[in-house]
Protein backbone atom coordinates (compact mmCIF):
# COMPACT_ATOMS: atom_id res chain seq x y z
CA UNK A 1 -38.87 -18.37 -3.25
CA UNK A 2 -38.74 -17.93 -6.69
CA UNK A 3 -40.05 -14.74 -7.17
CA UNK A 4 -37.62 -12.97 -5.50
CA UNK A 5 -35.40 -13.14 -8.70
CA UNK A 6 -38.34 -11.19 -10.15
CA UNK A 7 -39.15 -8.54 -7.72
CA UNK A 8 -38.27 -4.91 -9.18
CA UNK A 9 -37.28 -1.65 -7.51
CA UNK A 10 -40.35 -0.29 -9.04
CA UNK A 11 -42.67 -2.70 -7.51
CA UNK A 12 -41.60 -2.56 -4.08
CA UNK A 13 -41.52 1.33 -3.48
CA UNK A 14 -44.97 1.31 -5.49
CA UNK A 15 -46.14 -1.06 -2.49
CA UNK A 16 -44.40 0.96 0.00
CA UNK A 17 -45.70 4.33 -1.12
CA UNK A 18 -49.46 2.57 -1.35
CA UNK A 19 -48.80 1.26 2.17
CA UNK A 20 -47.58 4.33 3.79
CA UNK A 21 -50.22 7.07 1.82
CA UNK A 22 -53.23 4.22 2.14
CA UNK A 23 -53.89 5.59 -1.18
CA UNK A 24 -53.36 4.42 -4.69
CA UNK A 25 -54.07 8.07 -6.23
CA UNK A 26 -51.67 9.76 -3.31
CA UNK A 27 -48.97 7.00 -4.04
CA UNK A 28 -48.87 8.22 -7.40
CA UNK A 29 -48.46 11.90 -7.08
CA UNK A 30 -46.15 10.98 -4.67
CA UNK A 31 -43.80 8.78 -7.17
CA UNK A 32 -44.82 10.87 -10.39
CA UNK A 33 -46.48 8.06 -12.59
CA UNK A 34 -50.21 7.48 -13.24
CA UNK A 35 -52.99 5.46 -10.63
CA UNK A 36 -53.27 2.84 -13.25
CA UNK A 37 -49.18 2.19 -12.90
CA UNK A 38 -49.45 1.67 -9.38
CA UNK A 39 -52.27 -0.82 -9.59
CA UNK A 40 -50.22 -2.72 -12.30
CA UNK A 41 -47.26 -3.11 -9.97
CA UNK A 42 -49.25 -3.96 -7.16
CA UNK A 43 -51.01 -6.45 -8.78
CA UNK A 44 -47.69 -7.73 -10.93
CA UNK A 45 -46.10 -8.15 -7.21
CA UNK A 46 -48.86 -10.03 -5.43
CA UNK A 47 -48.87 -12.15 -8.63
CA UNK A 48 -44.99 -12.97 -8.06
CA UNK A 49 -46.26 -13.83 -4.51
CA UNK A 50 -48.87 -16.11 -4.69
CA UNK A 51 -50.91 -13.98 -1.27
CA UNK A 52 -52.42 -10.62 -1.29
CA UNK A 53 -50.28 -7.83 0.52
CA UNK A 54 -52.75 -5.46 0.40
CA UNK A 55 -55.97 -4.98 2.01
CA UNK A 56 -58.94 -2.33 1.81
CA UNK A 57 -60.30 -1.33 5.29
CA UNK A 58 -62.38 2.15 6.32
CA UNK A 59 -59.44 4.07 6.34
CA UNK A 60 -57.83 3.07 3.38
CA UNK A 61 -55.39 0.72 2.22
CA UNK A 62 -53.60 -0.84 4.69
CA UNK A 63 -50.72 -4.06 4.31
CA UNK A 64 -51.52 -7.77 5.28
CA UNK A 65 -48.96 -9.70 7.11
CA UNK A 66 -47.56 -10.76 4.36
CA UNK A 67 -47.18 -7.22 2.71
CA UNK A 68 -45.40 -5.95 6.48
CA UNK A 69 -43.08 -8.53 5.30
CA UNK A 70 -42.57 -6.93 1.88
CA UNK A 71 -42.46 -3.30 3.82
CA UNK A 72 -39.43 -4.56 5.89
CA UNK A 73 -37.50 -5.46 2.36
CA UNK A 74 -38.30 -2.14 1.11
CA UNK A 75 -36.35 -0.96 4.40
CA UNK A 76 -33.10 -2.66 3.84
CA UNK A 77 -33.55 -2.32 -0.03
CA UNK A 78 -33.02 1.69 0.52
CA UNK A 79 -30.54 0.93 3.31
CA UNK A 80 -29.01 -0.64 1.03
CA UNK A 81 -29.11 0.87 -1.95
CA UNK A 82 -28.50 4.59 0.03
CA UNK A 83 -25.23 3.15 1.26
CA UNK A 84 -23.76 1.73 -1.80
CA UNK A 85 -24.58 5.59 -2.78
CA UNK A 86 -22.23 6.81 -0.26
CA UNK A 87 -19.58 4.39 -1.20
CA UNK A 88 -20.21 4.95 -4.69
CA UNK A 89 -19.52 8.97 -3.85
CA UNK A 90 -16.40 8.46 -1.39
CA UNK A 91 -14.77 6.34 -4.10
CA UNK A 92 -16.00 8.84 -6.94
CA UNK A 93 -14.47 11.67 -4.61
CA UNK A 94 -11.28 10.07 -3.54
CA UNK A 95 -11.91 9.36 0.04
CA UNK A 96 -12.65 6.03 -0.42
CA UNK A 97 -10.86 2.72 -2.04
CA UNK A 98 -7.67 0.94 -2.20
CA UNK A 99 -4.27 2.23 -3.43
CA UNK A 100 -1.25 0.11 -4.25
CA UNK A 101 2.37 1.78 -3.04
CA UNK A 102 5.55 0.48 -4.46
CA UNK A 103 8.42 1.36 -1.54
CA UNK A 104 11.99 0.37 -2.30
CA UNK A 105 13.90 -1.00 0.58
CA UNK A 106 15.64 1.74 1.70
CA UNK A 107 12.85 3.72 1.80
CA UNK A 108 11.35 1.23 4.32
CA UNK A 109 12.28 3.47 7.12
CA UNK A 110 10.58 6.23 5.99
CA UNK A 111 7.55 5.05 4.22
CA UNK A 112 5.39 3.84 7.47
CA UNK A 113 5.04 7.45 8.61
CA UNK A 114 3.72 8.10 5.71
CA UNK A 115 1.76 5.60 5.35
CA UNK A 116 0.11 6.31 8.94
CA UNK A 117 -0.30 9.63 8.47
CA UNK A 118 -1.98 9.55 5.38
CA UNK A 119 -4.20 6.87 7.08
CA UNK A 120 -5.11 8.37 9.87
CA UNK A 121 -6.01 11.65 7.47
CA UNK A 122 -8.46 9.86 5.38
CA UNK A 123 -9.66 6.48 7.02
CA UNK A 124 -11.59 5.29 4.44
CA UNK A 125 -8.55 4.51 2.21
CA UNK A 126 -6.71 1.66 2.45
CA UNK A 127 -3.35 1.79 1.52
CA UNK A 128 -1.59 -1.82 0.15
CA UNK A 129 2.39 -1.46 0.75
CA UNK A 130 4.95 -3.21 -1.32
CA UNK A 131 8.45 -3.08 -0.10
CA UNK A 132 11.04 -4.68 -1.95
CA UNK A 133 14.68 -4.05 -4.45
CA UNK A 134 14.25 -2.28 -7.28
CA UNK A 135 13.20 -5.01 -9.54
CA UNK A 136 10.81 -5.38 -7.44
CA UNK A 137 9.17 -2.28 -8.07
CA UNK A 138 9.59 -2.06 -11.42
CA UNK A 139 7.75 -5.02 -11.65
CA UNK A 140 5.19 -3.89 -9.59
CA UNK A 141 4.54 -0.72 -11.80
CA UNK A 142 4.78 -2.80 -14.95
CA UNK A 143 1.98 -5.38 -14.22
CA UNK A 144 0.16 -2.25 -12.60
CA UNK A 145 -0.19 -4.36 -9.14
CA UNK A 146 -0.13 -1.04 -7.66
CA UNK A 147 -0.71 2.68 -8.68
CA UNK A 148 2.28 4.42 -7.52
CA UNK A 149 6.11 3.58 -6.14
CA UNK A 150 8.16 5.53 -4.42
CA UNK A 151 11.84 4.80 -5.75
CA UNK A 152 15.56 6.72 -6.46
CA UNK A 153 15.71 6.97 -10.01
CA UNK A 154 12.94 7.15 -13.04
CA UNK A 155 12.58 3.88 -14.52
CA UNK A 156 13.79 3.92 -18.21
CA UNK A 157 11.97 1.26 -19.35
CA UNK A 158 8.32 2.64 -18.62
CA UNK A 159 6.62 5.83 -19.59
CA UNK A 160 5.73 7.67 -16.28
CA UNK A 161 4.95 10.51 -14.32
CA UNK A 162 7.43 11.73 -11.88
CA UNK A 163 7.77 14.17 -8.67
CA UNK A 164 10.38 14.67 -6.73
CA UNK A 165 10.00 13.76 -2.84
CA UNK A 166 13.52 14.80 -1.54
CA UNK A 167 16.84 14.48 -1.37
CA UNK A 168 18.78 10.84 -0.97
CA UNK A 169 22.11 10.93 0.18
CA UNK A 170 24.25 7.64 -0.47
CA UNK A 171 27.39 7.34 1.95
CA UNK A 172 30.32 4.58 2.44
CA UNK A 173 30.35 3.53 6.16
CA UNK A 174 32.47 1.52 8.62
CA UNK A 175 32.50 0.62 11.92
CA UNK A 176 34.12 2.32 14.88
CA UNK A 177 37.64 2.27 15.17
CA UNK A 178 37.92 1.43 11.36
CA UNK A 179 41.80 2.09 10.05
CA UNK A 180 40.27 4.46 7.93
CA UNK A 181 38.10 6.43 10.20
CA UNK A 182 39.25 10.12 10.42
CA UNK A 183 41.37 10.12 7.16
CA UNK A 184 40.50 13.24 5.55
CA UNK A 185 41.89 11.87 2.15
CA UNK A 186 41.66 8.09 1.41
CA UNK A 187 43.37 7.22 -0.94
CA UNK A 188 41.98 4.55 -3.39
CA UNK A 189 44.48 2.15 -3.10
CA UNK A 190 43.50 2.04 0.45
CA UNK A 191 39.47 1.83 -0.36
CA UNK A 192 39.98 -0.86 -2.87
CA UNK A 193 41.77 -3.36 0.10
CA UNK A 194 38.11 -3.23 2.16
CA UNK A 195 35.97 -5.79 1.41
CA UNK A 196 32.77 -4.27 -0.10
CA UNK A 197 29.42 -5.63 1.03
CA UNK A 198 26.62 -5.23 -1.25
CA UNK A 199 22.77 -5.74 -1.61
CA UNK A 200 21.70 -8.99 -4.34
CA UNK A 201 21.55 -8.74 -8.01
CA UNK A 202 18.18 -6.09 -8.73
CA UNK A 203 19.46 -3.46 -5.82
CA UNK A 204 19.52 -0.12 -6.72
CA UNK A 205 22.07 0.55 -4.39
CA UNK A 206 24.32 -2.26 -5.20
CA UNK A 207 24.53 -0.65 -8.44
CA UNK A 208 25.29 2.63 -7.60
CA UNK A 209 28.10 1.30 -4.63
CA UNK A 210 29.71 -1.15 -7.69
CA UNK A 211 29.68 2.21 -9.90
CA UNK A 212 31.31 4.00 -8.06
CA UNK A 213 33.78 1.95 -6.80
CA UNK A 214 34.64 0.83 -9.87
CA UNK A 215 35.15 4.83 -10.95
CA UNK A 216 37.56 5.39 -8.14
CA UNK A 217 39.77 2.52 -8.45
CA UNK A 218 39.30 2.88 -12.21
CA UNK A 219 38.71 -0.44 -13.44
CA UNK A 220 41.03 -2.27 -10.46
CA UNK A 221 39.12 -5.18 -8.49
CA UNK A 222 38.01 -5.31 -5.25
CA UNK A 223 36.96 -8.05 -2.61
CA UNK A 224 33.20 -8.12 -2.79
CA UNK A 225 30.16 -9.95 -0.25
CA UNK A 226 26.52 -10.27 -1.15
CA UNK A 227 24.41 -9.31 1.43
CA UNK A 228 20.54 -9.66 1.10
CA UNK A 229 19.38 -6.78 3.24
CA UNK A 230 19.99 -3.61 4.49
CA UNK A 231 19.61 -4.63 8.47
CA UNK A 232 22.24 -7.68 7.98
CA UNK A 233 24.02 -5.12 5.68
CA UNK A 234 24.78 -3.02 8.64
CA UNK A 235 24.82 -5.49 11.33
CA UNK A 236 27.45 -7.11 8.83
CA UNK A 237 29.52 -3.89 9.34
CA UNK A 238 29.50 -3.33 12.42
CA UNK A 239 31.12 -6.46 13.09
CA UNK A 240 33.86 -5.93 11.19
CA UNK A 241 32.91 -7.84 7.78
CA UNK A 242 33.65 -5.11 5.48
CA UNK A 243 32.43 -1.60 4.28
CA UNK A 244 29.24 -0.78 2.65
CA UNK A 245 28.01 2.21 0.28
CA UNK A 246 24.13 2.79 1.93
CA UNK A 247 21.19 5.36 1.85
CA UNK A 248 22.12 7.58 4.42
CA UNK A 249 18.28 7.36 5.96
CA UNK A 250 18.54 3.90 6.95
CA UNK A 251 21.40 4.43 9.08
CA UNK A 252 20.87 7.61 10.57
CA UNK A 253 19.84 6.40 14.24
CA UNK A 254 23.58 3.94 13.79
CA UNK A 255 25.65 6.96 13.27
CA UNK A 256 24.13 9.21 15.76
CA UNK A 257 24.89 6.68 18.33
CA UNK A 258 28.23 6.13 17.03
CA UNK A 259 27.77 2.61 16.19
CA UNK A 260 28.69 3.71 12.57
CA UNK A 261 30.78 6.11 11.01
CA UNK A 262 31.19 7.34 7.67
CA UNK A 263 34.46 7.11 5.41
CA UNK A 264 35.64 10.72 3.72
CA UNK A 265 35.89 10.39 0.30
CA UNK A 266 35.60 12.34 -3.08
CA UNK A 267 32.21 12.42 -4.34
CA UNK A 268 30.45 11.61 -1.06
CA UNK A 269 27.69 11.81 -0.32
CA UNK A 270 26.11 10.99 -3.75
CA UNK A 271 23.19 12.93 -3.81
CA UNK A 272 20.18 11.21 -5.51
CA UNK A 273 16.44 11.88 -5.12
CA UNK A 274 13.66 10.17 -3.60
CA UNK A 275 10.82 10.56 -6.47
CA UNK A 276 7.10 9.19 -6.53
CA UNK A 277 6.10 7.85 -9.83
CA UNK A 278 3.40 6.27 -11.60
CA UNK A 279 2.51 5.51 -14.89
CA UNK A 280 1.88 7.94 -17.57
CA UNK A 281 -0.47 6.00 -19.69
CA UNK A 282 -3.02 4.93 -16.60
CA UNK A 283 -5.28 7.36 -14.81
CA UNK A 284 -4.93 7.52 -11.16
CA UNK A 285 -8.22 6.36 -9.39
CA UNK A 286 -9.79 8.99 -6.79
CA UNK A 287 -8.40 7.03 -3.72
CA UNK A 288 -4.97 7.50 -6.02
CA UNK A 289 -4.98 11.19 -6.72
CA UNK A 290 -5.76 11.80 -2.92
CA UNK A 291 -2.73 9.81 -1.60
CA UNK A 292 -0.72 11.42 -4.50
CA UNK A 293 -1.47 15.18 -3.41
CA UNK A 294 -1.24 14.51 0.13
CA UNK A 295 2.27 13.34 -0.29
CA UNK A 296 3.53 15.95 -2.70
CA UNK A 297 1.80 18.83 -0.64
CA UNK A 298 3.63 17.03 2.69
CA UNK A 299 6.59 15.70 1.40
CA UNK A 300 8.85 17.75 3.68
CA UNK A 301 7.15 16.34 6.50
CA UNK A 302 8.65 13.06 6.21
CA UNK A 303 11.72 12.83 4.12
CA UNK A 304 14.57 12.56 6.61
CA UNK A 305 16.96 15.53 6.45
CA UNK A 306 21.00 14.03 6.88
CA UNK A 307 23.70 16.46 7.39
CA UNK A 308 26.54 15.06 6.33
CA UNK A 309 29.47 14.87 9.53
CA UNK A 310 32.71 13.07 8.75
CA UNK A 311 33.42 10.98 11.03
């Protein structure tokens, strides 16, 4: 079996064109060289062989056993090599590959629409989520373990190319029957007694929530409880722990059912942007480029629209 490490392209679709013509001279118009090539690759294969493939009968040349063997590799060589040319083409076109999206966590509730859509659009892309804070992200767009994020704010610290999604509203909420529900004016005094539950260290929102709590009650403390997610950040409110600055979209289906409300005060909601981003200095693959227009040109599609109802 060791000349199979030796066999050539060439060789083989010489064979096959001698094989299926029956004619050394005909084989050779057909593949553009000269007779004398075809003999040489015929003979250089047998050689690798160790058996003749080839045999001369009345009608011409016709293969042996052995060469019907050698005319069924020739079959799944340009199988082969004619679908690694389609691949090649999808990729080279953009409708084929991997790309690597960067979600932050409160754009989890969003993000799987998009991420089915776009799938079912163009099947032969593969798309490879990663959901976490905004650490997270930034870390994932720093080591380049994915192409693209989806995030609230530019990152500072890397050069990058950014588009903006949609609007992100950012609202204080409390549960039902909360002694501040209906005040039209809280006052900060007030606001500053709640306990305020926030996301871990790395949160987007937990900054924004500490910022601007800490501009309303200029500088004055505040009871404070880390919570590690969104879900137990809401469940944590509805049963009374404390208040919570959020993204509007992941509690949208909680305040239409009342099982949330929102606190009036100055400044709210804080109107941010969802943005899609990726890095300046590295070229989007095809697969990329294609998930990058489709969201940009659908954007509206899936963004979630909040109206903002004081409850």
């Amino acid at each position: 079996m060791s000349f199979v490490r030796d066999l050539t392209i060439k060789q083989i679709r010489a064979f096959e064109a001698v094989a299926r013509t029956r004619s050394i001279t005909k084989a050779a118009e057909e593949i553009c060289v000269t007779p004398p090539a075809i003999s040489s690759q015929l003979k250089t294969l047998q050689n690798l062989i160790g058996a003749d493939i080839i045999k001369r009968e009345s009608d011409g040349l016709r293969p042996t056993q052995i060469g019907l063997e050698i005319l069924a590799l020739s079959d799944h060589m340009e199988a082969a090599i004619n679908l690694s040319a389609r691949k090649i083409k999808a990729v080279k076109d953009g409708k084929s590959g991997t790309v690597g999206l960067a979600v932050v966590s409160t754009g989890k509730y969003f993000a799987p629409a998009i991420i089915a859509a776009f799938m079912n659009a163009y099947p032969g892309i593969k798309l490879r989520p990663v959901i976490g804070n905004r650490q997270i992200v930034l870390k994932a767009l720093e080591t380049k373990a994915v192409d693209m994020a989806i995030m609230g704010r530019p990152p500072a610290s890397l050069d990058v190319v950014a588009h903006t999604l949609g609007e992100h509203p950012n609202i204080l909420i409390a549960p039902p029957g909360h002694r501040l529900a209906g005040v039209q004016k809280i006052k900060p005094a007030d606001l500053l007694k709640e306990t305020l539950l926030t996301r871990e260290l790395g949160s987007g929102t937990r900054t924004l929530a500490i910022q601007y709590m800490d501009r309303v009650g200029e500088g004055l403390g505040y009871p404070t409880m880390e919570i590690g997610s969104n879900e137990s950040i809401k469940q944590a409110v509805m049963a009374g722990l404390g208040i919570a600055m959020i993204s509007a979209h992941t509690v949208m289906a909680e305040l239409e059912q009342g099982r949330l409300i929102t606190l009036n005060m100055p400044g709210l909601p804080i109107i941010r942007h969802w943005i899609l981003v990726h890095s300046k200095n590295s070229p989007l693959s095809g697969a990329a480029k294609c998930f990058h227009e489709f969201l940009l040109e659908n954007r509206d599609d899936f963004i979630p629209q909040y109206v903002h109802a004081p409850k």
